[in-house]
Structures are given as structure tokens and as C-alpha cells.
C-alpha atoms as a PDB file:
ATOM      1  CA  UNK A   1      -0.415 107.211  38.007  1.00  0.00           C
ATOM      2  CA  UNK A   2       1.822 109.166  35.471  1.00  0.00           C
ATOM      3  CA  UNK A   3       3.502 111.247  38.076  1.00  0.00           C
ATOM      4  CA  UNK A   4       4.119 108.327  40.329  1.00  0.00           C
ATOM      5  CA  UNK A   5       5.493 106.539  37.845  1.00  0.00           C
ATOM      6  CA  UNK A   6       7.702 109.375  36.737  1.00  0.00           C
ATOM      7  CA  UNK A   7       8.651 109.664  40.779  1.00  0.00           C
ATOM      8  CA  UNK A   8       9.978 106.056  41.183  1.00  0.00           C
ATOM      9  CA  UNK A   9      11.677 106.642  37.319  1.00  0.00           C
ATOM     10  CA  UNK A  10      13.986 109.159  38.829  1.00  0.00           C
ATOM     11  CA  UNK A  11      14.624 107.920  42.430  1.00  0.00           C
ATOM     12  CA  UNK A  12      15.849 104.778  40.281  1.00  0.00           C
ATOM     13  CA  UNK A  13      18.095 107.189  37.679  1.00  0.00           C
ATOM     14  CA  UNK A  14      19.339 108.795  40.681  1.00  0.00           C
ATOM     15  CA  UNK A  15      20.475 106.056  42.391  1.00  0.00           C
ATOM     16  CA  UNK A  16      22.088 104.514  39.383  1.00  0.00           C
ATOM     17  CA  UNK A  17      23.910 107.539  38.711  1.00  0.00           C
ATOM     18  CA  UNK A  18      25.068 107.204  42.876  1.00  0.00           C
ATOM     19  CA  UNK A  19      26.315 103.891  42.110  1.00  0.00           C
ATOM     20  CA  UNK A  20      28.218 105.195  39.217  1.00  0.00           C
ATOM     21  CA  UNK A  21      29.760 107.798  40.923  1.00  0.00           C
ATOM     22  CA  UNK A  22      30.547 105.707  43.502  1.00  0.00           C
ATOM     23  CA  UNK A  23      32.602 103.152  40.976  1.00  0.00           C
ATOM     24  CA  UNK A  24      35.087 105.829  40.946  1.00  0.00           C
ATOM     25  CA  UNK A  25      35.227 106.697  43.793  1.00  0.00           C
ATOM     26  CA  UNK A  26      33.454 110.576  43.657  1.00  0.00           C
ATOM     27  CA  UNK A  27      34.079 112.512  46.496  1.00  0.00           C
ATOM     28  CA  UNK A  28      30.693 113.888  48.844  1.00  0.00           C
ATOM     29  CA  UNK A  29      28.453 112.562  46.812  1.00  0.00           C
ATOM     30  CA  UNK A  30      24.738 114.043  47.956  1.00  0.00           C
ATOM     31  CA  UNK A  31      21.099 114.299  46.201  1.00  0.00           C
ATOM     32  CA  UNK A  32      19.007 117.335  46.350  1.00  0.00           C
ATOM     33  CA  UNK A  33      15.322 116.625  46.279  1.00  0.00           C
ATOM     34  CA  UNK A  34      13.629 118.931  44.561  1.00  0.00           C
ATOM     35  CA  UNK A  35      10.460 117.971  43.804  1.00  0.00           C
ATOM     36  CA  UNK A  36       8.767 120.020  46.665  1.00  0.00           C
ATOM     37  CA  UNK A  37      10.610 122.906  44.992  1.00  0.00           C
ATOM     38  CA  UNK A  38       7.967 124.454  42.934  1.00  0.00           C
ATOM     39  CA  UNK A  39      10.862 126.763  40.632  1.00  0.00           C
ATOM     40  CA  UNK A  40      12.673 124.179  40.361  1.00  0.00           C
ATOM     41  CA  UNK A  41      13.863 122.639  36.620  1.00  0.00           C
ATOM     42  CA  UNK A  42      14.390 119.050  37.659  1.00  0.00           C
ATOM     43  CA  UNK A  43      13.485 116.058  40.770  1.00  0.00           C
ATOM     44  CA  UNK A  44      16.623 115.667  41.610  1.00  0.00           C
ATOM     45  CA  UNK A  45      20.265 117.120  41.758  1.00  0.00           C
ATOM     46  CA  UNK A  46      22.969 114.629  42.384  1.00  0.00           C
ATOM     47  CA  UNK A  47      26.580 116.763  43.336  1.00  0.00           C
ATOM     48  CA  UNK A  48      29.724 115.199  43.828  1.00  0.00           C
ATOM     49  CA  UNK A  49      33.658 116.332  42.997  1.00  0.00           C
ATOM     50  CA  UNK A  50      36.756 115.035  42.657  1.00  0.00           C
ATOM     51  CA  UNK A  51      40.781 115.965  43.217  1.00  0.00           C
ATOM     52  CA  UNK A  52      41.384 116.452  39.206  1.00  0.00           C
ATOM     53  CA  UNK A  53      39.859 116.700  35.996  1.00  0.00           C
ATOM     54  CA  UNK A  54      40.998 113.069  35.004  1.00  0.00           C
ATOM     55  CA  UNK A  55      38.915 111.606  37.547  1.00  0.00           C
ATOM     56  CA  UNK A  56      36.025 114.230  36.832  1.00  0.00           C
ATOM     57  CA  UNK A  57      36.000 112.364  33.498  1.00  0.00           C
ATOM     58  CA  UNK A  58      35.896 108.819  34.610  1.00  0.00           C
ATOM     59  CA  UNK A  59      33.072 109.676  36.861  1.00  0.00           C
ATOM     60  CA  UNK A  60      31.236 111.494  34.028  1.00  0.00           C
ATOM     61  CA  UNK A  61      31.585 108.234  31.844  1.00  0.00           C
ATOM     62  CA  UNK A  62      30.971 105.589  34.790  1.00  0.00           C
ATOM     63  CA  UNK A  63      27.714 107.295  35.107  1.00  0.00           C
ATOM     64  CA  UNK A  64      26.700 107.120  31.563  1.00  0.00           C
ATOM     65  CA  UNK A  65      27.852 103.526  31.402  1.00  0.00           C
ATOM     66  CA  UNK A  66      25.738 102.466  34.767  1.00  0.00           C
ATOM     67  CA  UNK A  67      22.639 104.459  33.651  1.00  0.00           C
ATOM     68  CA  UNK A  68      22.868 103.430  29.626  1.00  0.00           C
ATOM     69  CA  UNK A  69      23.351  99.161  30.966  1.00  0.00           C
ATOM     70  CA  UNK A  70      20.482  99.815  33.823  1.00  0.00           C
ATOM     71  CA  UNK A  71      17.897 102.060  32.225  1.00  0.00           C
ATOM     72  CA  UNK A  72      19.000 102.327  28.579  1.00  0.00           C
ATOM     73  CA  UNK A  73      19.157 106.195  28.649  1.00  0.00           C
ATOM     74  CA  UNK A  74      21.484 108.748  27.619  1.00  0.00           C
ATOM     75  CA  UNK A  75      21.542 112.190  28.726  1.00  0.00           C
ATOM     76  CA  UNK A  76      19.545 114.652  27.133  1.00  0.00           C
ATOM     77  CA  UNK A  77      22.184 116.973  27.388  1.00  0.00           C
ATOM     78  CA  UNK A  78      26.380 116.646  28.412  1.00  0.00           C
ATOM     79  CA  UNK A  79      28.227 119.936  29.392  1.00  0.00           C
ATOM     80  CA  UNK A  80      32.058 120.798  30.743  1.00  0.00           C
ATOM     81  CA  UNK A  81      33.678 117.420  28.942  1.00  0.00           C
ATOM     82  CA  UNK A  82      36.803 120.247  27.927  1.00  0.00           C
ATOM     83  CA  UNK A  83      37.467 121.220  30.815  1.00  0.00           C
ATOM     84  CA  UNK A  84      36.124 118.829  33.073  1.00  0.00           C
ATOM     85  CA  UNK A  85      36.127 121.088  35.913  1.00  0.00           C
ATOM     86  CA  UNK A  86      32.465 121.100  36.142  1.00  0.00           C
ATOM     87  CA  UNK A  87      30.747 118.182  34.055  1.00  0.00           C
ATOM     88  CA  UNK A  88      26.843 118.453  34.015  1.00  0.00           C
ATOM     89  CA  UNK A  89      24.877 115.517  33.079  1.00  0.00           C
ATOM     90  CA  UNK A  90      21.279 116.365  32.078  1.00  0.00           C
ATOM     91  CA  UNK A  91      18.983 113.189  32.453  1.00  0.00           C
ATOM     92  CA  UNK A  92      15.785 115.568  32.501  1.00  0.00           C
ATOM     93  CA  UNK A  93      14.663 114.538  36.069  1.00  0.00           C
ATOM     94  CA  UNK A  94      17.608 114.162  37.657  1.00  0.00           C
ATOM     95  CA  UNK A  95      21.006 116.061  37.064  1.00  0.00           C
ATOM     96  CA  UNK A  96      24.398 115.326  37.806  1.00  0.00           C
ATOM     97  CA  UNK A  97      27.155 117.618  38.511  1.00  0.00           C
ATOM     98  CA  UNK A  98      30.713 116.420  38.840  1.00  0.00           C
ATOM     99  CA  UNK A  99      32.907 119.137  40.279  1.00  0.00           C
ATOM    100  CA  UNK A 100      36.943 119.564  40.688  1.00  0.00           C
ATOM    101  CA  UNK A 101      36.810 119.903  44.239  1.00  0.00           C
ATOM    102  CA  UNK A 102      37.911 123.879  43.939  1.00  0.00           C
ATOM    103  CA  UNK A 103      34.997 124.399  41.563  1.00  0.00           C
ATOM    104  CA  UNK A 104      32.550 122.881  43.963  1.00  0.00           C
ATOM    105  CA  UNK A 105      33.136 125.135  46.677  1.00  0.00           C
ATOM    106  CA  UNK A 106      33.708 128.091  44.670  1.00  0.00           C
ATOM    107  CA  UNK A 107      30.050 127.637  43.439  1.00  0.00           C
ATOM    108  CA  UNK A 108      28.734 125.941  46.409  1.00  0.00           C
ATOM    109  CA  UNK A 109      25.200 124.380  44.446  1.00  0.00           C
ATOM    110  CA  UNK A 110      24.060 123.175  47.450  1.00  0.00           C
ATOM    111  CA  UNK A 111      23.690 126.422  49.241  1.00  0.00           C
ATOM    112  CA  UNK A 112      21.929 127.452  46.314  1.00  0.00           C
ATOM    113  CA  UNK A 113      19.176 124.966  46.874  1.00  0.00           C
ATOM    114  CA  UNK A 114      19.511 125.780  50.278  1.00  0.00           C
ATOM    115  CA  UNK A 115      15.590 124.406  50.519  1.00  0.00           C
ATOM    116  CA  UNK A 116      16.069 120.906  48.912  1.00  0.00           C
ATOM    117  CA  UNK A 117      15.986 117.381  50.965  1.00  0.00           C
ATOM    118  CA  UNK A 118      19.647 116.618  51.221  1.00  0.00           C
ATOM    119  CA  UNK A 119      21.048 113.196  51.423  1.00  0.00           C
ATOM    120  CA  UNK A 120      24.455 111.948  51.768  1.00  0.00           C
ATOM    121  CA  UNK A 121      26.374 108.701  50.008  1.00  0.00           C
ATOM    122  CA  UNK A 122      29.376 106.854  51.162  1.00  0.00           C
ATOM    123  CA  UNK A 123      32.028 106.777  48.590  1.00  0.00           C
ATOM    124  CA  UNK A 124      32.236 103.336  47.568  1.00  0.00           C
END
């Protein structure tokens, strides 16, 4: 029952964080399941980007608002606030990364989890 329950804990962070991203607007937005991915360090990567670092930002702090009001968690760990080229949001589970669009492809995540479940989002 533990594992289920931790399961249905991060399908719900992930689509809070979705919704938060959405808010403003992120670019691409997809979630990599990775749960059937046995090196892998989390359930769920959810990528976006975004045309500059200002709106990198905003997406960064939508999400922490949306998931702090609906599940009363912070993340375990925040990286790339500086620079805001490439933000990573560490909610154990599930992380986020919020890409300037150039940064994105330059690293191209998703090829590097070229085995995960992929689905896409709308941009609200």
C-alpha cells in the first residue's frame, strides 16, 4: 500500500506543478515517467522552457506557489535561481526543469531519457 500511495502522491505533485507551469504560460511542457526506469533518481520529470530568464522565474515561483497551496510542500532542493537559464525544482519524486528555450535544446533532457513514458501539456 506504501508504494501505491507514494504513486498517486506524485502523479498529483506532477500535475500540480503542470498547472503551475501552465499559469505562466511555460512553453512544451511534457512529463517523463520514470518509474519503469530502474536507474532512475526520481517518478517523474516534468520539462518545460521559456523565451527569457524573467519568465523562467515566474514559472519557477508559480510552481512553488501551486504545489505549497495544494500539497503544502516545498522543494527539497531549488537550483539555477541566478541565472535562471535552467531552474531545477527537486520535489523528491517528481522534478521540474524550467529551461530558456536555447538551454533546453542545447541539453535536450528528453533524449536523455530517451526510455521514459512521454506526455505532452497544452500551454494554458
Amino acid at each position: 500500500m506504501g508504494k501505491n500511495k507514494t504513486a498517486i502522491q506524485s502523479v498529483n505533485i506532477s500535475e500540480v506543478v503542470i498547472h503551475g507551469i501552465q499559469e505562466k504560460k511555460g512553453n512544451d511542457i511534457v512529463r517523463l515517467d520514470l518509474r519503469n526506469i530502474h536507474s532512475s533518481i526520481a517518478d517523474y520529470f516534468v520539462v518545460c522552457h521559456a523565451e527569457s530568464s524573467t519568465q523562467v522565474k515566474a514559472i519557477a515561483n508559480s510552481v512553488e506557489d501551486e504545489v505549497f497551496k495544494a500539497l503544502g510542500q516545498e522543494p527539497y532542493r531549488k537550483e539555477g535561481l541566478q541565472h535562471a537559464e535552467w531552474i531545477l525544482l527537486d520535489y523528491i519524486d517528481v522534478v521540474v526543469h524550467i529551461f530558456k528555450t536555447d538551454k533546453r535544446e542545447y541539453y535536450g533532457i528528453e533524449d536523455l531519457w530517451g526510455d521514459a513514458e512521454i506526455k505532452f501539456y497544452q500551454s494554458a
